[in-house]
C-alpha atoms as a PDB file:
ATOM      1  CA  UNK A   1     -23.402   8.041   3.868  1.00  0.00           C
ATOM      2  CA  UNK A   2     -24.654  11.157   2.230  1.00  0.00           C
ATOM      3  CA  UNK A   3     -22.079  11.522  -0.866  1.00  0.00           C
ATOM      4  CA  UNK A   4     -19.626   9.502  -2.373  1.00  0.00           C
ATOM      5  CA  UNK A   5     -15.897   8.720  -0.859  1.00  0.00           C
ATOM      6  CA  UNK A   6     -12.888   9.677  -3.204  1.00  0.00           C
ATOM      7  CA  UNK A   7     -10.681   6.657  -2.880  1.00  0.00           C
ATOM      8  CA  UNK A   8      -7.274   7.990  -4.471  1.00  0.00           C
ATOM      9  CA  UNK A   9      -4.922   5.417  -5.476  1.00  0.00           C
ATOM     10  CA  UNK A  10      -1.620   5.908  -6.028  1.00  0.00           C
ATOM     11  CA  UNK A  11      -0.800   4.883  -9.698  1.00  0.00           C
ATOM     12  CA  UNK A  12       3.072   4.955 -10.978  1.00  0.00           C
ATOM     13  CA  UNK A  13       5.789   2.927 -13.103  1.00  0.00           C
ATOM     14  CA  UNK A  14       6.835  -0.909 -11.733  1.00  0.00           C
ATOM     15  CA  UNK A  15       4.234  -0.784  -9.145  1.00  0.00           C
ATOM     16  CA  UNK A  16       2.974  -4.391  -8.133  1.00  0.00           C
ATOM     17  CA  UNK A  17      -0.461  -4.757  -9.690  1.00  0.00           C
ATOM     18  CA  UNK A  18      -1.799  -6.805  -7.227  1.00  0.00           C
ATOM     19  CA  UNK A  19      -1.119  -4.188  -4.842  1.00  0.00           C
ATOM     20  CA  UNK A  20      -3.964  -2.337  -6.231  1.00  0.00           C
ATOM     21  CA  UNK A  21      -6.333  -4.487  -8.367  1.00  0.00           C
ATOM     22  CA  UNK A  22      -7.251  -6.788  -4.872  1.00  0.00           C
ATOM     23  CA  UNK A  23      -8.030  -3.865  -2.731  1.00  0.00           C
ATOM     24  CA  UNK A  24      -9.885  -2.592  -5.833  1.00  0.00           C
ATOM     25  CA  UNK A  25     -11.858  -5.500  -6.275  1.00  0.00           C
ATOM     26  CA  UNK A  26     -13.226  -5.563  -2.788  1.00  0.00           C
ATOM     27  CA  UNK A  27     -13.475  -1.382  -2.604  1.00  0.00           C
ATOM     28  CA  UNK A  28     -15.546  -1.500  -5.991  1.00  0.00           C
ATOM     29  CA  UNK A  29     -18.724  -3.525  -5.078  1.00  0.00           C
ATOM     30  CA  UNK A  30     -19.212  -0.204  -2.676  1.00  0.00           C
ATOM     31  CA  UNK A  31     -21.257   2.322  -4.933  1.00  0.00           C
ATOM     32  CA  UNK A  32     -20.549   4.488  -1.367  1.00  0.00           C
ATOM     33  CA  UNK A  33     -17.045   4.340  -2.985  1.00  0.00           C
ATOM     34  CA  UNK A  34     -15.715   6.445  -5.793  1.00  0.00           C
ATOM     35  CA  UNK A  35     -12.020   5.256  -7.059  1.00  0.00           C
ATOM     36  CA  UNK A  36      -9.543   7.353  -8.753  1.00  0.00           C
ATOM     37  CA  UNK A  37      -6.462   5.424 -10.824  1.00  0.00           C
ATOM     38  CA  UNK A  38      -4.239   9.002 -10.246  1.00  0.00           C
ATOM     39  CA  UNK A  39      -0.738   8.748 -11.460  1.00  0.00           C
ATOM     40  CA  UNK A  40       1.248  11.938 -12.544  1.00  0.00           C
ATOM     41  CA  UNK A  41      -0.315  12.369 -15.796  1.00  0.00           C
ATOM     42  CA  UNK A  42      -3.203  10.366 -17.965  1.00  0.00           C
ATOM     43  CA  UNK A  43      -0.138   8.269 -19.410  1.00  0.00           C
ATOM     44  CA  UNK A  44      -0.499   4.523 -19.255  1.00  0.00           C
ATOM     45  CA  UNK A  45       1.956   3.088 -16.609  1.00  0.00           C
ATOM     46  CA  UNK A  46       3.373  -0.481 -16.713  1.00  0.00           C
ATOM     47  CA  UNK A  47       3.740  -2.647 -13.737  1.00  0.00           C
ATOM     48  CA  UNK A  48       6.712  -4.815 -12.451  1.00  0.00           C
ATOM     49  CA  UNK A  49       4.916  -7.560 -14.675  1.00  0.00           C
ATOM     50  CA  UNK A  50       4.310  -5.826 -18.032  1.00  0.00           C
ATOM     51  CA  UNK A  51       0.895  -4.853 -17.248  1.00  0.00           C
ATOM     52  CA  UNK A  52      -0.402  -1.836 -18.328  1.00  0.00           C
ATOM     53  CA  UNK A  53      -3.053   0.130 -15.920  1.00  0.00           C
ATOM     54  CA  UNK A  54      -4.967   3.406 -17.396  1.00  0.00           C
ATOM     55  CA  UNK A  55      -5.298   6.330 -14.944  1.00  0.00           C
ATOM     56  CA  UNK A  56      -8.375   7.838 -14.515  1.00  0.00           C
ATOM     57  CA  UNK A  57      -7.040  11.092 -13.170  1.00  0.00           C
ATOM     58  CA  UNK A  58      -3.202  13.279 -12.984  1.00  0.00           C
ATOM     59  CA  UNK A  59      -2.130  14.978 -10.112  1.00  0.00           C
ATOM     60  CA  UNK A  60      -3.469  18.351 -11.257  1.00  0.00           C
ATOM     61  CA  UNK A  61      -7.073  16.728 -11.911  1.00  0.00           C
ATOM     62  CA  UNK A  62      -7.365  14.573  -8.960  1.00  0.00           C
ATOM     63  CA  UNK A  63     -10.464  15.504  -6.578  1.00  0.00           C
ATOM     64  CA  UNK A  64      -9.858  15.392  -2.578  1.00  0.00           C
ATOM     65  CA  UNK A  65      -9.257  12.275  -1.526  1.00  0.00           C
ATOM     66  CA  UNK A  66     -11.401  11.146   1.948  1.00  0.00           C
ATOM     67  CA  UNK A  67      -9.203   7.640   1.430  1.00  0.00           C
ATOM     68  CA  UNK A  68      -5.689   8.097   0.098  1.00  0.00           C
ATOM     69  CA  UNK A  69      -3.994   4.523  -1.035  1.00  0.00           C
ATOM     70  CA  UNK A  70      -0.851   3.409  -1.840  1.00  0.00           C
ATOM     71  CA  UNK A  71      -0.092   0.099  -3.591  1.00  0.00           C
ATOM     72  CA  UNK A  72       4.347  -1.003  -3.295  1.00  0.00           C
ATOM     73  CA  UNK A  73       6.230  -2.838  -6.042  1.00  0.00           C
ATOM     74  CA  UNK A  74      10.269  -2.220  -7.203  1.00  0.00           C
ATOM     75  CA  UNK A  75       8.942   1.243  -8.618  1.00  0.00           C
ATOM     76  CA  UNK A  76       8.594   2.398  -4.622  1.00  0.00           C
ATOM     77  CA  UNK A  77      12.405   2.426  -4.830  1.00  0.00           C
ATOM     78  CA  UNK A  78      12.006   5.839  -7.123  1.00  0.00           C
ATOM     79  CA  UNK A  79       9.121   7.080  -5.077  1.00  0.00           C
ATOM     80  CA  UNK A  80      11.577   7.306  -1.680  1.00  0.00           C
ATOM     81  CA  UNK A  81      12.984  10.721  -3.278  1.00  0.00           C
ATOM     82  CA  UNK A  82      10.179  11.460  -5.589  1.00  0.00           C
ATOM     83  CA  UNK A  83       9.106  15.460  -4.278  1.00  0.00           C
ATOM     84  CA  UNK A  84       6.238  15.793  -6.195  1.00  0.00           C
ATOM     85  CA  UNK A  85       4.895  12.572  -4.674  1.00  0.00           C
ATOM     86  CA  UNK A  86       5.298  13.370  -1.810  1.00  0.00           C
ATOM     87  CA  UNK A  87       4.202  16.774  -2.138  1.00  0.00           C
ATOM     88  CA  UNK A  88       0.947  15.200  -3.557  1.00  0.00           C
ATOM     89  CA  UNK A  89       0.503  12.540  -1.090  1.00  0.00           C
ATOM     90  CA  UNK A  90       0.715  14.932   1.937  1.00  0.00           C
ATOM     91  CA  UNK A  91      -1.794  17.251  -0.022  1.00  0.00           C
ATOM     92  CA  UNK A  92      -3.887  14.318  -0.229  1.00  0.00           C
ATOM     93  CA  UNK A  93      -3.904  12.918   3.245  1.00  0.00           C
ATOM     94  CA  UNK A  94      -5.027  16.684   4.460  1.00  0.00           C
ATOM     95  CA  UNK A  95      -8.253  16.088   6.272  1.00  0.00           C
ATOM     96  CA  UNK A  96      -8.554  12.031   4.720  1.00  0.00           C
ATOM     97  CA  UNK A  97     -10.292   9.916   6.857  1.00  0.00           C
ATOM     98  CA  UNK A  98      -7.887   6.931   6.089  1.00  0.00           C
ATOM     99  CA  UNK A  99      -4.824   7.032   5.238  1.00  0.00           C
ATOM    100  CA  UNK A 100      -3.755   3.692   3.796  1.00  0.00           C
ATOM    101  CA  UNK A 101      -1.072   1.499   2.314  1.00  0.00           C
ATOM    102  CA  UNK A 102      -0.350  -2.440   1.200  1.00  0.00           C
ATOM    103  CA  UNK A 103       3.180  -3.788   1.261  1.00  0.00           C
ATOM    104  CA  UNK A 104       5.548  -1.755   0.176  1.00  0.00           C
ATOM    105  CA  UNK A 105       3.575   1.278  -0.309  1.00  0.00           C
ATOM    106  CA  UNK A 106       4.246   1.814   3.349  1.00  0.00           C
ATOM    107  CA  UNK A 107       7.509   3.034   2.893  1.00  0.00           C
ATOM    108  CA  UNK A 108       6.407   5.370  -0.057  1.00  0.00           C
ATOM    109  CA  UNK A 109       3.754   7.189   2.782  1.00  0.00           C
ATOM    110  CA  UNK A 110       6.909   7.037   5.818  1.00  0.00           C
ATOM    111  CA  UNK A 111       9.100   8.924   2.915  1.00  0.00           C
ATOM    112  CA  UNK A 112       6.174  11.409   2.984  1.00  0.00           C
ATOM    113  CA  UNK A 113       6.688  11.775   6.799  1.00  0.00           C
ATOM    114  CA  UNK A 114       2.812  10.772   6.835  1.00  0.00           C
ATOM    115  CA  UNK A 115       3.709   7.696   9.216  1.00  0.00           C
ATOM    116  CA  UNK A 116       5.406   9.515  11.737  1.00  0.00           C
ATOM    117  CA  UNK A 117       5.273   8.262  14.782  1.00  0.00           C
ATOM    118  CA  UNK A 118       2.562   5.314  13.671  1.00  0.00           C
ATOM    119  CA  UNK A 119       2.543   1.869  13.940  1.00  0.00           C
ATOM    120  CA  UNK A 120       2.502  -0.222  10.647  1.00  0.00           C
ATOM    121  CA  UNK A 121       3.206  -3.081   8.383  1.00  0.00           C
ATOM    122  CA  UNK A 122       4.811  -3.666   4.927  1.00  0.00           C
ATOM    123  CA  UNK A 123       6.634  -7.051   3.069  1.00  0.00           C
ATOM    124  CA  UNK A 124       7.944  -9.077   5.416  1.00  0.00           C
ATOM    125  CA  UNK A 125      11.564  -8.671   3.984  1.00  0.00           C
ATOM    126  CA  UNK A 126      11.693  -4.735   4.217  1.00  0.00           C
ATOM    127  CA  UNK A 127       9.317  -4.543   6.868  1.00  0.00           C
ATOM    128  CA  UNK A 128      12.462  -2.843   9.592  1.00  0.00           C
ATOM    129  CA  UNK A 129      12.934  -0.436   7.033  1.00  0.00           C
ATOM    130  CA  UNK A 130       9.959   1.236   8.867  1.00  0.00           C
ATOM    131  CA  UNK A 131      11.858   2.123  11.673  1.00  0.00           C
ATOM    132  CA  UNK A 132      13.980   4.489  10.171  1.00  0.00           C
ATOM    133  CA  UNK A 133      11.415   6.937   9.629  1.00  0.00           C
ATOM    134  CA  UNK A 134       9.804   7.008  13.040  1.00  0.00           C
ATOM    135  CA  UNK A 135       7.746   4.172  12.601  1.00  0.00           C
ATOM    136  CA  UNK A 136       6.622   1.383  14.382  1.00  0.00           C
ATOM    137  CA  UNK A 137       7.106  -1.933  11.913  1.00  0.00           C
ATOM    138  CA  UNK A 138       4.348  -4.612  13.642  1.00  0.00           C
ATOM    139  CA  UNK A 139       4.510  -8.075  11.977  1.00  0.00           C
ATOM    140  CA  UNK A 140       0.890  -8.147  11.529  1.00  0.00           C
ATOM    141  CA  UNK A 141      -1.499  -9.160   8.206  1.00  0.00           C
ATOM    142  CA  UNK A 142      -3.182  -5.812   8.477  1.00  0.00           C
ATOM    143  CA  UNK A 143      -2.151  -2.539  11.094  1.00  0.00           C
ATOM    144  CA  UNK A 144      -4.648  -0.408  12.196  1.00  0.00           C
ATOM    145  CA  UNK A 145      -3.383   3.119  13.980  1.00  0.00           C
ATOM    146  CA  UNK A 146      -6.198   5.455  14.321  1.00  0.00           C
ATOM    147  CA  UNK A 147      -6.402   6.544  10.647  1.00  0.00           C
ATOM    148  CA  UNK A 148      -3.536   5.032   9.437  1.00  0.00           C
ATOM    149  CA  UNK A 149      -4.303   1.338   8.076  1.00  0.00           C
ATOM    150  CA  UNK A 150      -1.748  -0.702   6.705  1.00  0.00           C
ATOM    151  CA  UNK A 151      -1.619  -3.988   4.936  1.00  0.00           C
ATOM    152  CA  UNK A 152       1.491  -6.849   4.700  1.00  0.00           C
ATOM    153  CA  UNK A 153       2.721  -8.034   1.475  1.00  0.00           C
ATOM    154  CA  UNK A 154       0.689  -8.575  -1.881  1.00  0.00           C
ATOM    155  CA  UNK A 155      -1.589 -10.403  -1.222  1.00  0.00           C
ATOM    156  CA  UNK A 156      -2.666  -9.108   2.008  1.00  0.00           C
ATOM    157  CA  UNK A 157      -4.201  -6.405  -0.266  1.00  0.00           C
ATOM    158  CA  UNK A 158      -7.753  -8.518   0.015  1.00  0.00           C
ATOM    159  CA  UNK A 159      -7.399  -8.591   3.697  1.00  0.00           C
ATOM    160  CA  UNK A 160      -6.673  -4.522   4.038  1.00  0.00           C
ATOM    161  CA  UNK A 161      -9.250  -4.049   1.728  1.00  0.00           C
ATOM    162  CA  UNK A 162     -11.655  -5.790   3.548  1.00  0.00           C
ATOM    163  CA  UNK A 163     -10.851  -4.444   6.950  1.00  0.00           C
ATOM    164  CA  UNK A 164     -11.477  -0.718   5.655  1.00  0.00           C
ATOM    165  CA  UNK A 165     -14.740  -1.789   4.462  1.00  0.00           C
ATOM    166  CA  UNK A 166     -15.836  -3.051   7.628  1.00  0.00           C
ATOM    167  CA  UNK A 167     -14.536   0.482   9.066  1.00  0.00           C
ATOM    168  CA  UNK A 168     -16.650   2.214   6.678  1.00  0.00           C
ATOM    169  CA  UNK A 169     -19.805   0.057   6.736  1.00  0.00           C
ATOM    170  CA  UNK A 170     -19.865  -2.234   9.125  1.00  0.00           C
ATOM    171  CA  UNK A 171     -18.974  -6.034   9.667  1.00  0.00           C
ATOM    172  CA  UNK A 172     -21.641  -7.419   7.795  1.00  0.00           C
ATOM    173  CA  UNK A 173     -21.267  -5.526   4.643  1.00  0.00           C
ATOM    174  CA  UNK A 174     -17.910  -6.578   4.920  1.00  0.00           C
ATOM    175  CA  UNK A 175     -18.736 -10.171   5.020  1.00  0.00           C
ATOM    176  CA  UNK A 176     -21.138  -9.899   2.042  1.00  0.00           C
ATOM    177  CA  UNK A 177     -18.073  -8.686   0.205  1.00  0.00           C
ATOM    178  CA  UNK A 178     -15.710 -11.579   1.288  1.00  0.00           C
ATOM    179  CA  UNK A 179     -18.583 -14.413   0.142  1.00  0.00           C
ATOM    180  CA  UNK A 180     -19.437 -12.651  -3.187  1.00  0.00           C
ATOM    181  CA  UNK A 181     -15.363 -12.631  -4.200  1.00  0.00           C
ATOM    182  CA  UNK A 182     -15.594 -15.961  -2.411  1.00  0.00           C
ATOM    183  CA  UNK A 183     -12.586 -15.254  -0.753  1.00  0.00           C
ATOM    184  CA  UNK A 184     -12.119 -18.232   1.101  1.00  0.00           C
ATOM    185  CA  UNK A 185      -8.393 -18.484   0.668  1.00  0.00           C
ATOM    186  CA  UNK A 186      -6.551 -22.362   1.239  1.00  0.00           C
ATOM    187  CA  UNK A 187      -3.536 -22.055  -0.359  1.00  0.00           C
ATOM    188  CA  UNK A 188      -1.791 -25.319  -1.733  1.00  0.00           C
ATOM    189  CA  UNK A 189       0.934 -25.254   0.373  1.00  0.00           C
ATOM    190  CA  UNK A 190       2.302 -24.129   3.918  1.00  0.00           C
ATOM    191  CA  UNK A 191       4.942 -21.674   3.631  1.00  0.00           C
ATOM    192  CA  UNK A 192       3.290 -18.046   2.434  1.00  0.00           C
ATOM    193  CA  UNK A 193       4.966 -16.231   5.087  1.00  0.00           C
ATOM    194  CA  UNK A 194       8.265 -16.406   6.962  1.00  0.00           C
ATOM    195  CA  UNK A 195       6.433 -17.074  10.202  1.00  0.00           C
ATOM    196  CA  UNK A 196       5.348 -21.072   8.611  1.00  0.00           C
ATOM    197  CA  UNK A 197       7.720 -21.376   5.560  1.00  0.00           C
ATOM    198  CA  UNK A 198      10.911 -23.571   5.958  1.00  0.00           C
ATOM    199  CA  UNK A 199      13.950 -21.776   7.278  1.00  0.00           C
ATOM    200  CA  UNK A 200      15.802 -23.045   4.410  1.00  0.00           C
ATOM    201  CA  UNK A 201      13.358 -21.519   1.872  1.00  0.00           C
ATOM    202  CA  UNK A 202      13.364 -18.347   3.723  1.00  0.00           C
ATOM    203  CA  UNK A 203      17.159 -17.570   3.538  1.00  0.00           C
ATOM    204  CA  UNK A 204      16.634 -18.676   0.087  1.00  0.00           C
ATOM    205  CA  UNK A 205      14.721 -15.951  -0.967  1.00  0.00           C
ATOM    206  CA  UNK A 206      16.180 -13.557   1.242  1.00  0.00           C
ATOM    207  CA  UNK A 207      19.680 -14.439  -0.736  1.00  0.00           C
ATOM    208  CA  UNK A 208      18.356 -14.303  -4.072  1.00  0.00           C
ATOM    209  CA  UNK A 209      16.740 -10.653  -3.447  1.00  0.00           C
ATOM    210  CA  UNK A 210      19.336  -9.869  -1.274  1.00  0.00           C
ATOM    211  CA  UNK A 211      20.845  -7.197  -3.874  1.00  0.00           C
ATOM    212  CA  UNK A 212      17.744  -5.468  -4.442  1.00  0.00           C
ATOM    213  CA  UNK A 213      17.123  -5.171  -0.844  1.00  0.00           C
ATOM    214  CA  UNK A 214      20.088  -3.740  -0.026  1.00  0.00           C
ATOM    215  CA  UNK A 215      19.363  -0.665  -2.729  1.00  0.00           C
ATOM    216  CA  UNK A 216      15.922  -0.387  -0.817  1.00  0.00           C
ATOM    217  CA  UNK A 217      17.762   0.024   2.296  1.00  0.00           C
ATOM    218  CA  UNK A 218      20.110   2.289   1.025  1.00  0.00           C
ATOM    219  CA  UNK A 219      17.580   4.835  -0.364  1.00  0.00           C
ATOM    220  CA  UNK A 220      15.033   3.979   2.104  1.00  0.00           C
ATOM    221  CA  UNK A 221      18.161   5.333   4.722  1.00  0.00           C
ATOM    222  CA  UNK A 222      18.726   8.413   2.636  1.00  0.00           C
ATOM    223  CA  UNK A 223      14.884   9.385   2.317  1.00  0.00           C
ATOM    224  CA  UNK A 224      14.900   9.173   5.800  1.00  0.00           C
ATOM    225  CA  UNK A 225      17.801  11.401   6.717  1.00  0.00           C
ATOM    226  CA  UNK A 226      16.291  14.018   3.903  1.00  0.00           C
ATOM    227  CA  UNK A 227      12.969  13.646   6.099  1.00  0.00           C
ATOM    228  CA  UNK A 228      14.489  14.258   9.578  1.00  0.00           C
ATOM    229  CA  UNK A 229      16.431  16.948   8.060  1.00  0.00           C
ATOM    230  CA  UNK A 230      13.428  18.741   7.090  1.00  0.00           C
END
């Protein structure tokens, strides 16, 4: 490629790290690639975890994105309603060859009516809050819908990543990638996702987060009426 792809990622307070720094990992060993930490303002913002991430660019600096991102986390929840998010994001995605999500970050682009009528994935426990925007929710790692590419919970992040790459450059570069991280994941147990985990341990975890769900839902639901209203 000629010049350099603006990869804007979405940067903002109680975001899930992980989110961002795996897709970053894998999106940084391509000098093809130029990445942009854009939150609001240059003001350091601290994850769910207490980490703090730097921006390299605010709103008002940010160049033209030709691959807008979005990382999810609890600080999504604020983002639903956020207009000048929004505003930004559909600014962004103008004329963006991909636009692109992991987990919960999803949710953040459907509340930006930029999912419309798309297929795509998110956390497997608020995944069906898709549908209320016009979305299709697919139970799938990573979602590709024309130029719309999605990626499941947290972790999945490496897998997304990776994917776009391959878009971009081609399988083998993409491979190179995968072998230099040495991403050769074998977890230590069975059970990452609700498709292998015990049933037990699944309505487990869907009890003990059953609270914060239900205030995603609920503001997911309004964002979504305040979207088909127009």
């Amino acid at each position: 490629m000629e010049s350099q792809i603006n990869v804007v990622m979405l940067l903002y307070p109680n975001m899930t790290q992980l989110d961002l720094t795996g897709p970053y990992e894998v999106l940084v060993q391509f000098k093809e690639l130029s990445l942009h930490l854009v939150a609001k303002n240059r003001e350091s913002v601290i994850d769910s975890g207490g980490l703090r991430l730097t921006p390299t660019a605010s709103f008002a600096e940010c160049p033209k994105a030709g691959i807008l991102f979005v990382p999810g986390g609890p600080g999504q929840i604020a983002l639903m309603e956020d207009a000048e998010v929004h505003a930004f994001l559909r600014r962004q995605a103008e004329g963006a060859t991909y636009v692109t999500s992991v987990c919960t970050g999803s949710l953040v682009l459907a509340a930006a009516g930029l999912l419309t009528g798309y297929s795509a994935t998110c956390h497997w426990l608020s995944l069906y809050q898709l549908g209320f925007f016009g979305v299709v929710p697919v139970k799938e790692r990573v979602v590709i819908d024309r130029n719309r590419i999605t990626g499941a919970g947290v972790t999945s992040g490496i897998d997304f990543a990776l994917t776009l790459v391959a878009q971009l450059f081609g399988e083998e570069r993409a491979k190179r990638a995968q072998l230099a991280m040495e991403y050769d994941p074998k977890p230590p147990f069975v059970g990452g996702s609700p498709a292998n985990a015990a049933p037990e341990l699944v309505e487990s975890l869907r009890a003990a987060t059953a609270t914060f769900q239900k205030e995603r839902e609920i503001v997911a639901r309004r964002a979504a009426a305040a979207l088909i209203k127009g």
